[in-house]
N, C-alpha and C. Protein backbone atom coordinates (compact mmCIF):
# COMPACT_ATOMS: atom_id res chain seq x y z
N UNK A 1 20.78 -10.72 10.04
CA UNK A 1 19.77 -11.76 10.12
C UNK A 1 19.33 -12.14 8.69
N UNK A 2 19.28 -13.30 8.44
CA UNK A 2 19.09 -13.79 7.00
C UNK A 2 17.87 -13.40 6.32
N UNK A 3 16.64 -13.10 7.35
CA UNK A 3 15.51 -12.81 6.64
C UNK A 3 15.22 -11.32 6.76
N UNK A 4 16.16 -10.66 7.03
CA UNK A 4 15.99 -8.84 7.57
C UNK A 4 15.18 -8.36 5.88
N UNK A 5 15.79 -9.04 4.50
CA UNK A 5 14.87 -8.51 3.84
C UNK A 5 13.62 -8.39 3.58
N UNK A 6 12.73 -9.11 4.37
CA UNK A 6 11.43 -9.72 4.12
C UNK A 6 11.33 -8.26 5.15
N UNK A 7 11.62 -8.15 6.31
CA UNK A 7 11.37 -7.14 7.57
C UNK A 7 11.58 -5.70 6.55
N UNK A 8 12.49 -5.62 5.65
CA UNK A 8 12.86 -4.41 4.86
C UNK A 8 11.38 -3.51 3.75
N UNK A 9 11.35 -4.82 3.34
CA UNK A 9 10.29 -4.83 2.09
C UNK A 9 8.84 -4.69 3.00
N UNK A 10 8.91 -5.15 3.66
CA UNK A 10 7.09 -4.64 4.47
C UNK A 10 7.49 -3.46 4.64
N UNK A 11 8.49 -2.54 5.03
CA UNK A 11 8.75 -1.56 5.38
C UNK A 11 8.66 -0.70 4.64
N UNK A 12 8.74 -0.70 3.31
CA UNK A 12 8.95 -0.14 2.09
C UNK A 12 7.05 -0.78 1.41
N UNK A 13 6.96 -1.52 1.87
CA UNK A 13 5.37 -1.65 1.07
C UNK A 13 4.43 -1.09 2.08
N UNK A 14 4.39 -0.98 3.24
CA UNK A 14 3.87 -0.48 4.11
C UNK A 14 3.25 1.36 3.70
N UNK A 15 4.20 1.63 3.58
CA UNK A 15 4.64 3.12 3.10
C UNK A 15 4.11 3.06 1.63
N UNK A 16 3.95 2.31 0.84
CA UNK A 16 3.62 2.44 -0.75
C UNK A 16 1.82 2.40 -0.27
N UNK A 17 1.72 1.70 0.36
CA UNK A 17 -0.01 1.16 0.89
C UNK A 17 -0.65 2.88 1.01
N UNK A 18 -0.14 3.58 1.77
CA UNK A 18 -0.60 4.60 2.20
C UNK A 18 -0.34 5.88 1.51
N UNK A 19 1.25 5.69 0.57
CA UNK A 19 0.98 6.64 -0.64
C UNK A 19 0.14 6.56 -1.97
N UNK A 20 -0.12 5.36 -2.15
CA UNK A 20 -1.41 4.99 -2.76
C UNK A 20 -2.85 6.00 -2.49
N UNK A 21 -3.13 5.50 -1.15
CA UNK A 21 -4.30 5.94 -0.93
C UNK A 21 -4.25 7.42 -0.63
N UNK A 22 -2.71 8.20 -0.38
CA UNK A 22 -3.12 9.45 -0.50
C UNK A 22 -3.49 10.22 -1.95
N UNK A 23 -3.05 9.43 -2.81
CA UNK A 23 -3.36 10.28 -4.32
C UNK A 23 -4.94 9.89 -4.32
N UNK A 24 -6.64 9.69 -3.97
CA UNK A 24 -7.25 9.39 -3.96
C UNK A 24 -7.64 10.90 -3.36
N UNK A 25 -9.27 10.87 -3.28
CA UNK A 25 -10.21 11.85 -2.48
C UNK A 25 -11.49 11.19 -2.01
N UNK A 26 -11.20 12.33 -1.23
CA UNK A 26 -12.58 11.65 -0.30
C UNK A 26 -13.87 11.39 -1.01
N UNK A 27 -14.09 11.83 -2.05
CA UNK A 27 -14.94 11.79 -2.91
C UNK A 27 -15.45 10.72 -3.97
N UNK A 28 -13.93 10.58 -4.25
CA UNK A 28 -13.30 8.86 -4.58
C UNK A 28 -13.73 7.74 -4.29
N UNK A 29 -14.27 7.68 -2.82
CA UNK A 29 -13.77 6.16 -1.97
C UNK A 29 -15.26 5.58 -2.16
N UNK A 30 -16.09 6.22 -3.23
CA UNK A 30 -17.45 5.58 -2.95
C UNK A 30 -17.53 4.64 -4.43
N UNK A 31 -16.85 5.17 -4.96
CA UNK A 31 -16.82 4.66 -6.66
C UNK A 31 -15.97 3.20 -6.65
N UNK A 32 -16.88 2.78 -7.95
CA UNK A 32 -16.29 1.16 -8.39
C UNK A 32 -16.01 1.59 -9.65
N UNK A 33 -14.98 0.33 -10.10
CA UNK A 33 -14.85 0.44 -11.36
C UNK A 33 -15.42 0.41 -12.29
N UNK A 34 -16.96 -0.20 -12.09
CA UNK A 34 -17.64 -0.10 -12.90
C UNK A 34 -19.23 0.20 -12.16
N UNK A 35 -19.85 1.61 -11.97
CA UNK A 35 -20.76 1.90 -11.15
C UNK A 35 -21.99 0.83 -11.15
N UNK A 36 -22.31 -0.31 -11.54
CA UNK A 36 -23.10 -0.63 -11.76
C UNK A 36 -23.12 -1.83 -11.52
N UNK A 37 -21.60 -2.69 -11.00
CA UNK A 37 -21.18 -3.67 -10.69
C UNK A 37 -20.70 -3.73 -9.35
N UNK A 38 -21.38 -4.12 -8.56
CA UNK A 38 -21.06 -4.35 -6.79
C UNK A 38 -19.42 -5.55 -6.84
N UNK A 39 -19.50 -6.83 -8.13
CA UNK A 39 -18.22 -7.47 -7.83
C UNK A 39 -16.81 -6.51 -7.85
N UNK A 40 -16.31 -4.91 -8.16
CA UNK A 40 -15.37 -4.28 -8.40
C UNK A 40 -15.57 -3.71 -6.71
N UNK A 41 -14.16 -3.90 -5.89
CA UNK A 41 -14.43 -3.27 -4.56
C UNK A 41 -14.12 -1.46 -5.10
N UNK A 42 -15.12 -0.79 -4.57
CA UNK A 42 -14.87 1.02 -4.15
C UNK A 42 -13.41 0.99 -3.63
N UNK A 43 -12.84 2.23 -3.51
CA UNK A 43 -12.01 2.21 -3.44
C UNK A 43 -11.66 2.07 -1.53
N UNK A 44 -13.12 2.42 -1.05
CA UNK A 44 -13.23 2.74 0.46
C UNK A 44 -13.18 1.04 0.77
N UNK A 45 -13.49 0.46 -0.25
CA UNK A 45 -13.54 -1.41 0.50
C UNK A 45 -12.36 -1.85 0.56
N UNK A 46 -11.33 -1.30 -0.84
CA UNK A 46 -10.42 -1.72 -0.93
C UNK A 46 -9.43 -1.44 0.57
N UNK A 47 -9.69 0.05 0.85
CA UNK A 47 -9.08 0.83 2.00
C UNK A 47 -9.55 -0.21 3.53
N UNK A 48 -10.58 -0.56 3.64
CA UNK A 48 -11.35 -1.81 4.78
C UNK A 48 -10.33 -3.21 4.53
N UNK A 49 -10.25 -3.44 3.29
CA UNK A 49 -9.98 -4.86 3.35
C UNK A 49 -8.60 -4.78 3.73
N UNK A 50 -7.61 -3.93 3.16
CA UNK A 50 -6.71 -3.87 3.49
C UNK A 50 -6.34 -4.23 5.00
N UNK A 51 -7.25 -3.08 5.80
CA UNK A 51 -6.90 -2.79 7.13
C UNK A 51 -7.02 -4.41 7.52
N UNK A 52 -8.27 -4.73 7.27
CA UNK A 52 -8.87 -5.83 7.98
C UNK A 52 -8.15 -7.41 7.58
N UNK A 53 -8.00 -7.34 6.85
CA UNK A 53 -7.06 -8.51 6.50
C UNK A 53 -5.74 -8.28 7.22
N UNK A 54 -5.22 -7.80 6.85
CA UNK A 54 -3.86 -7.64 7.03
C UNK A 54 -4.11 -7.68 8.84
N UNK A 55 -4.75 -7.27 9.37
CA UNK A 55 -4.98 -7.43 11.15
C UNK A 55 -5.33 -9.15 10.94
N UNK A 56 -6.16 -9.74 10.28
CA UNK A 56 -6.45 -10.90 10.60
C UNK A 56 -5.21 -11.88 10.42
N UNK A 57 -4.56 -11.45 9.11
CA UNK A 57 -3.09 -12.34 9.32
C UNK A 57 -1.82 -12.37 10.14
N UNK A 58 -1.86 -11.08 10.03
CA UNK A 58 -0.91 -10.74 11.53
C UNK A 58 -1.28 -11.75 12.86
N UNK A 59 -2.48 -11.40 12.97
CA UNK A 59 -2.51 -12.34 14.52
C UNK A 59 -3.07 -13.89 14.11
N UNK A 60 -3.68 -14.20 13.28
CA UNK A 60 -4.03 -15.58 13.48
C UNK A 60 -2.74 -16.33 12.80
N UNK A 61 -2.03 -15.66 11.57
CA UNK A 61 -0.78 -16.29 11.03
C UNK A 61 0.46 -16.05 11.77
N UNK A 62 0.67 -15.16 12.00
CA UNK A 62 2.13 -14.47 12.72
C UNK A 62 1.66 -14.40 14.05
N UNK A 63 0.81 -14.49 15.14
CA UNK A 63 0.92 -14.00 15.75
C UNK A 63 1.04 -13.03 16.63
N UNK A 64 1.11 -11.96 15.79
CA UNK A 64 1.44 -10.81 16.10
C UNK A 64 0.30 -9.78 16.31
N UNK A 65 -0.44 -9.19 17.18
CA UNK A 65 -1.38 -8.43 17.39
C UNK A 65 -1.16 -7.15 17.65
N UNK A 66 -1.73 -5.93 17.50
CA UNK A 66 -1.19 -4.26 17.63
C UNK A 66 -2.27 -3.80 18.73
N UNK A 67 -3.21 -5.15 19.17
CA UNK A 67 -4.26 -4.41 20.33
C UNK A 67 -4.65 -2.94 20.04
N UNK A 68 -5.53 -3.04 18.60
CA UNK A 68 -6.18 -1.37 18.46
C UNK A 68 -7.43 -2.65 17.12
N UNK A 69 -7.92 -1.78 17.10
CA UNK A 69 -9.28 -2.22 15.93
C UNK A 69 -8.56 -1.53 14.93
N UNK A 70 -9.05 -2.59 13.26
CA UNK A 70 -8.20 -2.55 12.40
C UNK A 70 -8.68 -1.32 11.60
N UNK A 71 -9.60 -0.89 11.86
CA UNK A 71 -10.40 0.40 10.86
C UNK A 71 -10.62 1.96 12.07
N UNK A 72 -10.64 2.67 11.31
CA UNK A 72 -10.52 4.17 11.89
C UNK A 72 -12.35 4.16 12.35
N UNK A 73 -12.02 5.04 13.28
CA UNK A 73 -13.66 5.29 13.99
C UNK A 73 -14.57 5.95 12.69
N UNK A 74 -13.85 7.02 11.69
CA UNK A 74 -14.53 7.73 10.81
C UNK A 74 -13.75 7.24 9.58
N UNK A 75 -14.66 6.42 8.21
CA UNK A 75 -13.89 6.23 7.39
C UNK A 75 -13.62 6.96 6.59
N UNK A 76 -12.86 7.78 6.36
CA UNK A 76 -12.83 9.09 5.72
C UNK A 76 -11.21 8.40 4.81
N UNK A 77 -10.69 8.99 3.84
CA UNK A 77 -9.11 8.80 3.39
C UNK A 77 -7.90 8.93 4.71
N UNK A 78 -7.80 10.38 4.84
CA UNK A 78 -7.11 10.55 5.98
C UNK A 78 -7.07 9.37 7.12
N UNK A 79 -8.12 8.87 7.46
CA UNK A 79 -7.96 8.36 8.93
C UNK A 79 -7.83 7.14 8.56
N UNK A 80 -7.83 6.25 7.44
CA UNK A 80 -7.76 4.95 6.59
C UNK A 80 -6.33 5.31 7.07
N UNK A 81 -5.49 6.27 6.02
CA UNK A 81 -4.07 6.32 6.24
C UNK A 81 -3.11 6.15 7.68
N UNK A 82 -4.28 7.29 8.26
CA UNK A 82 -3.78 7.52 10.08
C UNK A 82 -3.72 5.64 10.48
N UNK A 83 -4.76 5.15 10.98
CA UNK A 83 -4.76 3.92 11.50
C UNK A 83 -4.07 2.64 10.05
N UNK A 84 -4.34 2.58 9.40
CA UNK A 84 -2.94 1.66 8.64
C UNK A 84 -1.49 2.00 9.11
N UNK A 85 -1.23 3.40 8.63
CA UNK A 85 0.23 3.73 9.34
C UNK A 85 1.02 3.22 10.39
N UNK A 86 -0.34 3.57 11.75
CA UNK A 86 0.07 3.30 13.24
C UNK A 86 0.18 1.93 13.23
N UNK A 87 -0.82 0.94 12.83
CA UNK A 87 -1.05 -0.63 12.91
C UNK A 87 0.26 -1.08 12.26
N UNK A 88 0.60 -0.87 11.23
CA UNK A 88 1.43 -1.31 10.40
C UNK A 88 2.99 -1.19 10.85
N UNK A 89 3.11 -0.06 11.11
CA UNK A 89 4.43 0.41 12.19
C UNK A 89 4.42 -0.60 13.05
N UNK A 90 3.64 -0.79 14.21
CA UNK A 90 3.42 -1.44 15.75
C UNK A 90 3.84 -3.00 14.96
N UNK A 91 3.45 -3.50 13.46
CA UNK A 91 3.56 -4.55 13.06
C UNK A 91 5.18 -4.61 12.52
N UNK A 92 5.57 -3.48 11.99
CA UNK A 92 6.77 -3.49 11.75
C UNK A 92 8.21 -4.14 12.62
N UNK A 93 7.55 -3.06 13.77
CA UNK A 93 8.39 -3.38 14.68
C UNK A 93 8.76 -4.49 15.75
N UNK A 94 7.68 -5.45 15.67
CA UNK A 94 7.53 -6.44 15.95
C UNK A 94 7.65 -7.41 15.09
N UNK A 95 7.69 -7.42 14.30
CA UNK A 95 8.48 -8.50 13.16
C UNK A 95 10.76 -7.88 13.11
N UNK A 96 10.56 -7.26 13.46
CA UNK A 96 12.33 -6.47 13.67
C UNK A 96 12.97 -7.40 14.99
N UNK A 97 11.96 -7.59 15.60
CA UNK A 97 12.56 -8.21 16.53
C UNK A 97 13.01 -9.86 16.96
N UNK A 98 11.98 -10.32 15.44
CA UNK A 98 11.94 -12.18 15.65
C UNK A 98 13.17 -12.25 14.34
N UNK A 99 13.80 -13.70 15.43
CA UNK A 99 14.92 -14.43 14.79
C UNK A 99 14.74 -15.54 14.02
N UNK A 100 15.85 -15.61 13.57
CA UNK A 100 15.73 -16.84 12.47
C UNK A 100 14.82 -18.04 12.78
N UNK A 101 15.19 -18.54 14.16
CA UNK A 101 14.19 -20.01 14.31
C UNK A 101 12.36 -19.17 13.91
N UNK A 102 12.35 -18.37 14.94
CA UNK A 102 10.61 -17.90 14.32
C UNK A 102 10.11 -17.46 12.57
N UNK A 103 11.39 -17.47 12.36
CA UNK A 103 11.20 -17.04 10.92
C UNK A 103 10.84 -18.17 9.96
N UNK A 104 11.72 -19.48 10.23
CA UNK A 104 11.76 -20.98 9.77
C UNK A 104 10.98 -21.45 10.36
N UNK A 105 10.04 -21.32 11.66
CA UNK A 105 8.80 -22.08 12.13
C UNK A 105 7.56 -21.63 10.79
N UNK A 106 7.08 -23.04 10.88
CA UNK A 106 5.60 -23.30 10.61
C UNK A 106 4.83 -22.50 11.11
N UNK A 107 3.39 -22.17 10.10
CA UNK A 107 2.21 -21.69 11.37
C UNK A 107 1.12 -21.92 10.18
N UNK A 108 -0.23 -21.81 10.85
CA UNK A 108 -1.01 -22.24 9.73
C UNK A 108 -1.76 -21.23 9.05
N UNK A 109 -1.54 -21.61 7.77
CA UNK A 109 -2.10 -20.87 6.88
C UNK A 109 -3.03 -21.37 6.39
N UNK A 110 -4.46 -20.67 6.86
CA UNK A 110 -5.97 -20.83 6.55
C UNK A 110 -6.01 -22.53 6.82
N UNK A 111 -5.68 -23.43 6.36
CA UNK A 111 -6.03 -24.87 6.51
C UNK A 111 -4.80 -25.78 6.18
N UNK A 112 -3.64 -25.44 6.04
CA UNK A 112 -2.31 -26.21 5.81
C UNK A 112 -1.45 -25.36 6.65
N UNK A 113 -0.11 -26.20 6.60
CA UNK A 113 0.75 -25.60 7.70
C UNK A 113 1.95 -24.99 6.23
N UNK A 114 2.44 -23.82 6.98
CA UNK A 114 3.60 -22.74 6.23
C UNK A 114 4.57 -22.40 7.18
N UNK A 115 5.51 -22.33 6.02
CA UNK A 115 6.90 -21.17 7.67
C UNK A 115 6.06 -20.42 7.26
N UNK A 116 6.60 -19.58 8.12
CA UNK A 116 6.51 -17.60 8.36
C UNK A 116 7.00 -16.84 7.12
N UNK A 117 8.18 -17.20 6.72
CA UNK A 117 8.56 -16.94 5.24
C UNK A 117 7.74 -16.83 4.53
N UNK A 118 7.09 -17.85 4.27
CA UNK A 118 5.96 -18.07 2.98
C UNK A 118 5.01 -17.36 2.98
N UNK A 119 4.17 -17.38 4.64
CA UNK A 119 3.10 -16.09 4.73
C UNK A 119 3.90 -15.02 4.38
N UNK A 120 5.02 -14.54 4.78
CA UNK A 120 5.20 -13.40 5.02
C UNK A 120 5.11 -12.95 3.48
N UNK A 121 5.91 -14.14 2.71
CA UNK A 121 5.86 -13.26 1.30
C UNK A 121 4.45 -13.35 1.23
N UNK A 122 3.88 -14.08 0.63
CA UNK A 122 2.32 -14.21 0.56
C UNK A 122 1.19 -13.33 0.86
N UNK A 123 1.51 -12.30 2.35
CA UNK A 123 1.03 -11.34 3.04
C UNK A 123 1.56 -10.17 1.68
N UNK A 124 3.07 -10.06 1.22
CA UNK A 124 2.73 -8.58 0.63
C UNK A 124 2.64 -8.86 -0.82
N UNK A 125 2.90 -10.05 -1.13
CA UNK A 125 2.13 -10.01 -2.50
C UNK A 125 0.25 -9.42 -3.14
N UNK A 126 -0.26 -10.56 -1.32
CA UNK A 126 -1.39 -10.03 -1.28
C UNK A 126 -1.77 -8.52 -1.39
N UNK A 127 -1.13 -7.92 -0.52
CA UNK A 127 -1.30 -6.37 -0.46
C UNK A 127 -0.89 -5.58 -1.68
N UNK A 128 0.16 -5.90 -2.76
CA UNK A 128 0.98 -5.45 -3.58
C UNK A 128 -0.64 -5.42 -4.93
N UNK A 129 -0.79 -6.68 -5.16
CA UNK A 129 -2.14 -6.78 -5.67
C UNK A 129 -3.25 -5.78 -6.07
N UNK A 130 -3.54 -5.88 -5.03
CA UNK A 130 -4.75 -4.79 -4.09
C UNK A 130 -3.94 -3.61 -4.61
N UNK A 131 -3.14 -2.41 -3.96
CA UNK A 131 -2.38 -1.37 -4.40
C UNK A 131 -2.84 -1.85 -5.98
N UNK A 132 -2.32 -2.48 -6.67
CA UNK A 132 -1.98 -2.60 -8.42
C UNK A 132 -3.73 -2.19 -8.90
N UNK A 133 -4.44 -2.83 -7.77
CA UNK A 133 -6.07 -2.69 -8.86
C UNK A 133 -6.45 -1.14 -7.96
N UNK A 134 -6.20 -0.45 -6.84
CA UNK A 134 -6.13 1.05 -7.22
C UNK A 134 -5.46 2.00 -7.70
N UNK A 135 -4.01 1.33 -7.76
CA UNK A 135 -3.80 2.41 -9.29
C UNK A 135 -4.61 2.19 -10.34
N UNK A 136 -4.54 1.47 -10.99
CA UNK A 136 -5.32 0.96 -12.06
C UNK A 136 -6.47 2.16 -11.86
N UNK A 137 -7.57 2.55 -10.68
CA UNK A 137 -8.83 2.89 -10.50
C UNK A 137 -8.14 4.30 -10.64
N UNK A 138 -7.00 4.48 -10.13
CA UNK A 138 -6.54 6.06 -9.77
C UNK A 138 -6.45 6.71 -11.83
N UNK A 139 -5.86 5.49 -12.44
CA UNK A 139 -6.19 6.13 -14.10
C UNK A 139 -7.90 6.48 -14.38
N UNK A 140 -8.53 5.20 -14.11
CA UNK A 140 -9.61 5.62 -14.40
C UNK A 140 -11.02 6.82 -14.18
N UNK A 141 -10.44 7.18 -12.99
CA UNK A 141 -11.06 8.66 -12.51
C UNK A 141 -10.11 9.85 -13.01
N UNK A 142 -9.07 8.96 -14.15
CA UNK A 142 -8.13 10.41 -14.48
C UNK A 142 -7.13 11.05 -13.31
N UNK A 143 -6.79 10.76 -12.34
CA UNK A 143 -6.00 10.88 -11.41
C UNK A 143 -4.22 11.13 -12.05
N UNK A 144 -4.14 11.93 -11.92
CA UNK A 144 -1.99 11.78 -11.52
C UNK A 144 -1.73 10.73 -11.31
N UNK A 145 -0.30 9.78 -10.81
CA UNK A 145 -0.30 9.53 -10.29
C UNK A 145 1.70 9.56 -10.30
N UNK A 146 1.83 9.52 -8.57
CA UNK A 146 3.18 9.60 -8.55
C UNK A 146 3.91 8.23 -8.68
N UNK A 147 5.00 7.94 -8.31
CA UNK A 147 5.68 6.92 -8.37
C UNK A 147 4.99 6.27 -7.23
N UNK A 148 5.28 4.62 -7.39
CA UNK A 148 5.21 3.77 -6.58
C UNK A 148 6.07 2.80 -6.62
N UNK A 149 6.84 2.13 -7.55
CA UNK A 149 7.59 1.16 -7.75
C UNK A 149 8.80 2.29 -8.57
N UNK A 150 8.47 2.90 -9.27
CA UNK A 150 9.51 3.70 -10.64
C UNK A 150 9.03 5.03 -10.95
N UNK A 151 9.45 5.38 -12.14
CA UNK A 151 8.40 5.68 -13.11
C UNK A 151 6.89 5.67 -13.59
N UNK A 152 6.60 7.08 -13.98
CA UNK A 152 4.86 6.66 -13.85
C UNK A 152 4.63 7.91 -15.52
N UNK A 153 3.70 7.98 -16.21
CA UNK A 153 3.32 8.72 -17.25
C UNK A 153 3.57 10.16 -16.79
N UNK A 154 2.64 10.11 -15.18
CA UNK A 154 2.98 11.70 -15.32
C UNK A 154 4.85 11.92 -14.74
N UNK A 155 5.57 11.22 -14.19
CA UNK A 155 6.66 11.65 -13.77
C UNK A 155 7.59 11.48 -14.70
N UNK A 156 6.92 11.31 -16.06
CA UNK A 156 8.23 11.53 -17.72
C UNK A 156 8.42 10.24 -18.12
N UNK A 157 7.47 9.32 -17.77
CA UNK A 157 7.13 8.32 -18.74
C UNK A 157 7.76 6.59 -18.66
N UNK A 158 8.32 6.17 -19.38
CA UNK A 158 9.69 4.98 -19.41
C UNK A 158 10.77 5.16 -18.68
N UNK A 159 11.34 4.07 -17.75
CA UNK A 159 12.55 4.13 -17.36
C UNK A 159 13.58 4.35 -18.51
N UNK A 160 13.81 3.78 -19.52
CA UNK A 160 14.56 3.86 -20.59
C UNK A 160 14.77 5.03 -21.42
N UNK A 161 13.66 5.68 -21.11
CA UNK A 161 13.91 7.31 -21.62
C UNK A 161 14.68 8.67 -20.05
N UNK A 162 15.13 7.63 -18.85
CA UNK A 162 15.39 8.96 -18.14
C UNK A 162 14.41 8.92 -17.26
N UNK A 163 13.30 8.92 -17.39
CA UNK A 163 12.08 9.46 -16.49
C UNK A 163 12.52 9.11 -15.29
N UNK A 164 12.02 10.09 -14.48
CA UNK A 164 12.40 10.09 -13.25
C UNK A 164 11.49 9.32 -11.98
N UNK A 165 11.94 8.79 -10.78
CA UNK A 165 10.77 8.58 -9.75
C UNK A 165 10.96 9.97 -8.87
N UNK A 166 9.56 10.38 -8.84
CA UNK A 166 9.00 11.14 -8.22
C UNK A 166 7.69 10.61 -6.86
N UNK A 167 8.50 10.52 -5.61
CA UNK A 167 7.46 10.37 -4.73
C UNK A 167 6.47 11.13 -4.69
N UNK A 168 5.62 11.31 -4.18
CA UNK A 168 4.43 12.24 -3.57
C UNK A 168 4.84 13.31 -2.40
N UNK A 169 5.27 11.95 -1.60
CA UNK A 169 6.08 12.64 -0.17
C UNK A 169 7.29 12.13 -0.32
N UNK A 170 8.58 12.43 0.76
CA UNK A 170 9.50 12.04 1.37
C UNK A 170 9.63 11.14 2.57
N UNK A 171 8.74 11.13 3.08
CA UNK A 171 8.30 10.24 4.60
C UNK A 171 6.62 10.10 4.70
N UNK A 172 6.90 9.64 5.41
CA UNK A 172 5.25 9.19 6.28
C UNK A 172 4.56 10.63 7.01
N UNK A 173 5.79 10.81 7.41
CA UNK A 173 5.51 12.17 8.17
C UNK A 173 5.02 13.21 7.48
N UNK A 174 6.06 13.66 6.18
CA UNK A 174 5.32 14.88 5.29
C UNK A 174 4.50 14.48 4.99
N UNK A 175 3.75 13.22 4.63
CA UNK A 175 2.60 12.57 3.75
C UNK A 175 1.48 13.12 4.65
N UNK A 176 1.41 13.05 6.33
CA UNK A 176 0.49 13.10 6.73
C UNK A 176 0.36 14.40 7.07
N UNK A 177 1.57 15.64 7.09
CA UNK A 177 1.19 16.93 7.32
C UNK A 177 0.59 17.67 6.13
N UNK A 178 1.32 16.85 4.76
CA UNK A 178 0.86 17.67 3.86
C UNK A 178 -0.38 17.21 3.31
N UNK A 179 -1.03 16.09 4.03
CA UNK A 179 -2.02 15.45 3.34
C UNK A 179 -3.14 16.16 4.23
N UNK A 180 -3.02 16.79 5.60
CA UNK A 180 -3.82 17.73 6.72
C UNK A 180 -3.89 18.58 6.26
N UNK A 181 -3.11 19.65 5.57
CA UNK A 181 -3.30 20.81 5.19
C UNK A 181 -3.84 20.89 3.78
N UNK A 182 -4.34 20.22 3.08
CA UNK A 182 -5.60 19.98 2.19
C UNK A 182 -4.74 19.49 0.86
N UNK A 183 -3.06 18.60 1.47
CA UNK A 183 -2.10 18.24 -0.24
C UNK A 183 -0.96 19.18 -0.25
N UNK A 184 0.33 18.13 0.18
CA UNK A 184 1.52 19.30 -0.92
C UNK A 184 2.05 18.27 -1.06
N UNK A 185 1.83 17.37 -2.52
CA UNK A 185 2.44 16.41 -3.69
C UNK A 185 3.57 17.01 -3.97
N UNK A 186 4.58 16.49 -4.16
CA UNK A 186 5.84 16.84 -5.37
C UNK A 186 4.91 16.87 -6.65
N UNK A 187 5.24 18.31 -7.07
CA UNK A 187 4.82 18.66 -8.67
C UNK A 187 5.55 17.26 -9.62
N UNK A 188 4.20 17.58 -10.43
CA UNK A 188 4.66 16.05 -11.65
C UNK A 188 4.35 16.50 -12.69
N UNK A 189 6.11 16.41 -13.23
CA UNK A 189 6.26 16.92 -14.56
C UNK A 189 5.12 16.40 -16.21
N UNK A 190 4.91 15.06 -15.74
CA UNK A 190 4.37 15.10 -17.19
C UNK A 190 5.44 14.15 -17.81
N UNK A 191 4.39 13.75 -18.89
CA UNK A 191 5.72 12.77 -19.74
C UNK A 191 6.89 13.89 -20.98
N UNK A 192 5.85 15.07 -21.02
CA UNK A 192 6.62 15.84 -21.75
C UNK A 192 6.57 15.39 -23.01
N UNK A 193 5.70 14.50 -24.04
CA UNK A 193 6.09 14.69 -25.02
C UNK A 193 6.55 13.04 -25.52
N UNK A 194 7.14 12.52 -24.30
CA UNK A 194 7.88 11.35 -24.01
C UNK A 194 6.85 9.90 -24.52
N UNK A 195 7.87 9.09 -25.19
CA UNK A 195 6.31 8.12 -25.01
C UNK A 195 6.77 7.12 -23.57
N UNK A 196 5.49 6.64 -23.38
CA UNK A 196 4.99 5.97 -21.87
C UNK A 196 4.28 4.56 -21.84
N UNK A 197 4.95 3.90 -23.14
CA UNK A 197 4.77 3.21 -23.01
C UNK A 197 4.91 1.93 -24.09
N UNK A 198 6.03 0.73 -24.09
CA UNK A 198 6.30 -0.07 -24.88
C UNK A 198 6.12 -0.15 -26.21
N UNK A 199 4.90 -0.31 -26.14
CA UNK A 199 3.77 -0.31 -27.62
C UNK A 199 2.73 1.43 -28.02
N UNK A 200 3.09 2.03 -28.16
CA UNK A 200 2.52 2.95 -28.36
C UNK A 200 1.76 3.10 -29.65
């Protein structure tokens, strides 16, 4: 199917959404980037908007509804992850199943008309975004952080030097057993020494 990559890449950002928010703590989700400035979302709004948007485009743009409420009964990290996961899956799999004509239909976006294409990219750019300004927050509380796209400082720095990608988890699945039993991250080496970054 011509557009299976668009179906691929939610699949793969889906999964980045929620390894994101597992390098975070519960402790975390109350802080802004700048404590004193309400315009920087906490990291717990960021974790809301996500849910909540992404439910509102699904069904008013795509169509597509998962019939569950877009936020966990307790907003805690864990259960942010739990209900994104499930929603997002149920969304997965229902975008696996539409063909090319639904893919090349129109639908409206906020006040003009779009294919599905266009939201669709549009949908994970949006989300890709969002992820980019909590890493960003995950440096500023001093956080690790593992791979998400590549390479990261602590997993040995520059692609061009070697550095390696180092997930957190291997699946969704270890993410959420090892994220129950209070964390088991893949150890992160460190840049070692390495520099991490263009301009140093």
């Amino acid at each position: 199917m011509r557009y299976a990559f668009l179906v691929e890449t939610y699949a793969t950002e889906r999964v980045k959404v929620v390894s994101v928010w597992s390098e975070f703590r519960d402790e975390d989700l109350r802080l802004r980037p700048r404590a004193d400035d309400a315009r920087g979302r906490s990291a717990r709004e960021q974790m809301v908007h996500q849910c909540v948007s992404e439910d509102l485009w699904f069904r008013n743009m795509l169509g597509i509804d998962v019939g569950a409420p877009p936020l966990p009964k307790q907003e805690v990290r864990l259960e942010f992850m739990k209900r994104y996961a499930e929603d997002s899956g149920k969304r997965l799999l229902a975008l696996q199943e539409k063909d090319e004509g639904w893919w090349e239909g129109e639908t409206k976006f906020f006040d003009v008309q779009r294919p599905r294409t266009w939201v669709m990219t549009r949908r994970m750019t949006h989300t890709s975004h969002h992820r980019g300004q909590l890493l960003a927050m995950l440096r500023m509380l001093g956080r690790d952080v593992h791979s998400n796209y590549g390479p990261t400082a602590d997993t040995g720095g520059l692609t061009q030097n070697h550095a390696p990608t180092i997930y957190a988890y291997g699946s969704l699945e270890e993410m959420f057993e090892g994220e129950s039993a209070g964390g088991r991250k893949a150890a992160l080496p460190g840049a070692a020494g390495k520099i991490v970054t263009e301009r140093p």
